[in-house]
Protein backbone atom coordinates (compact mmCIF):
# COMPACT_ATOMS: atom_id res chain seq x y z
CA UNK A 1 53.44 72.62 91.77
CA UNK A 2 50.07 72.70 90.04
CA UNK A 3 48.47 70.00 87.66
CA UNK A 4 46.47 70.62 84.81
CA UNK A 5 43.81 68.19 84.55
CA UNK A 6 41.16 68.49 81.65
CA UNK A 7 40.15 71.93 80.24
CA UNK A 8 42.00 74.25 82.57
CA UNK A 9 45.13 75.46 80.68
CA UNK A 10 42.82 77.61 78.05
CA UNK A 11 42.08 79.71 81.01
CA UNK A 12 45.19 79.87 82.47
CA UNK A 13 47.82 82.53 81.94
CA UNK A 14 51.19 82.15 80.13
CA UNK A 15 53.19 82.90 83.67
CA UNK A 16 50.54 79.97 85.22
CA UNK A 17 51.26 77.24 82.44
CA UNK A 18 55.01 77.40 83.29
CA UNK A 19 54.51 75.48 86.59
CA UNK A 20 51.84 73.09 85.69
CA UNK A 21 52.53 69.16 85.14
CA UNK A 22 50.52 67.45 82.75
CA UNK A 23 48.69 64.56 84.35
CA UNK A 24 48.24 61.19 82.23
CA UNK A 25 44.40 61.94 82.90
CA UNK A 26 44.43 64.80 81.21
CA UNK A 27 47.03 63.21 78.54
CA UNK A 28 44.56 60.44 77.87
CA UNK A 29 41.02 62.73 77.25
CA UNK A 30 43.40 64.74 74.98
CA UNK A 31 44.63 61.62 72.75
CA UNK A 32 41.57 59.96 73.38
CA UNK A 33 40.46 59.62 69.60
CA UNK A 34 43.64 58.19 68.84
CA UNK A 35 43.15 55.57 71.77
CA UNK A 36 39.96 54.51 70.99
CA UNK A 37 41.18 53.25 67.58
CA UNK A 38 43.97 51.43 69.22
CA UNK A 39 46.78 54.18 68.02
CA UNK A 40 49.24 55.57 70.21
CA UNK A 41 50.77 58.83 69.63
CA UNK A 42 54.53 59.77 69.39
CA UNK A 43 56.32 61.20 71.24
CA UNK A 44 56.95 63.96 69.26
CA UNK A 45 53.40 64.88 69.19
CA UNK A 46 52.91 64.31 73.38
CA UNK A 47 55.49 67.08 73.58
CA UNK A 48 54.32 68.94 70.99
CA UNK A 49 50.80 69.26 71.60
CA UNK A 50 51.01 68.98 75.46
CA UNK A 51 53.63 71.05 75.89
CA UNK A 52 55.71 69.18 77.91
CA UNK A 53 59.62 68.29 77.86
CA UNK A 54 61.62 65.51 75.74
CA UNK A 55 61.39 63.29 79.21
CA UNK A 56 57.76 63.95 80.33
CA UNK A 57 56.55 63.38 76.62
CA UNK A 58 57.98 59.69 76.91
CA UNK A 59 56.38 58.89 80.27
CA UNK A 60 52.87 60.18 78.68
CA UNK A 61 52.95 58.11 75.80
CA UNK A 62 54.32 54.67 77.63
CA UNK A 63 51.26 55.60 79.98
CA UNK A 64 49.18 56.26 76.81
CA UNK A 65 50.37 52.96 75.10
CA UNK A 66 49.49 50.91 77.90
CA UNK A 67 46.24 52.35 77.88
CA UNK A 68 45.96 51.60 74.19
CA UNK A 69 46.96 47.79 74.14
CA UNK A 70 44.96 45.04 73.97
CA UNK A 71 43.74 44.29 77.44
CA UNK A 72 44.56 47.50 78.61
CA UNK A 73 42.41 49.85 80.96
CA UNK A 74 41.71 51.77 77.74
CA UNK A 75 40.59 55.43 77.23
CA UNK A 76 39.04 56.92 80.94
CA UNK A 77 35.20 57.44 81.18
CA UNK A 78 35.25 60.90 82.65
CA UNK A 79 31.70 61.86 84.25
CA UNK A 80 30.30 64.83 85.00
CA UNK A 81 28.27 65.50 87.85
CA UNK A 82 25.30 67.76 87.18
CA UNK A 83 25.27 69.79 90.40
């Protein structure tokens, strides 16, 4: 199984995307606006804008709305090495 982790899927084929698992990583840079202001998305959005099942979509946001609460790890700092 792959995982998709930040930018990847826009290169990736149709046939590629079918076996990719989206990673709560890559579910919190995506929603990261919304965390950041303390809102957590649906659930019906995760699945709809991450493409991912009714089941997956809940696991993402109960990640994403622990993220979000007060005293939570909040939104990821991702860095980017300049190599």
């Amino acid at each position: 199984m792959h995982t998709l982790t930040g930018n990847d899927a826009a290169t990736l084929t149709l046939n590629d995307r079918q076996h990719l698992t989206v990673t709560a990583e890559a579910a919190e840079v995506h929603f990261a606006a919304d965390l950041a202001e303390g809102r957590v998305p649906s659930a019906r959005r995760v699945k709809a804008e991450l493409h991912v099942g009714q089941d997956r979509a809940a696991q993402i946001r109960d990640h994403l709305a622990t993220v979000a609460a007060p005293g939570g790890t909040g939104p990821r700092e991702l860095s980017r090495s300049t190599a």
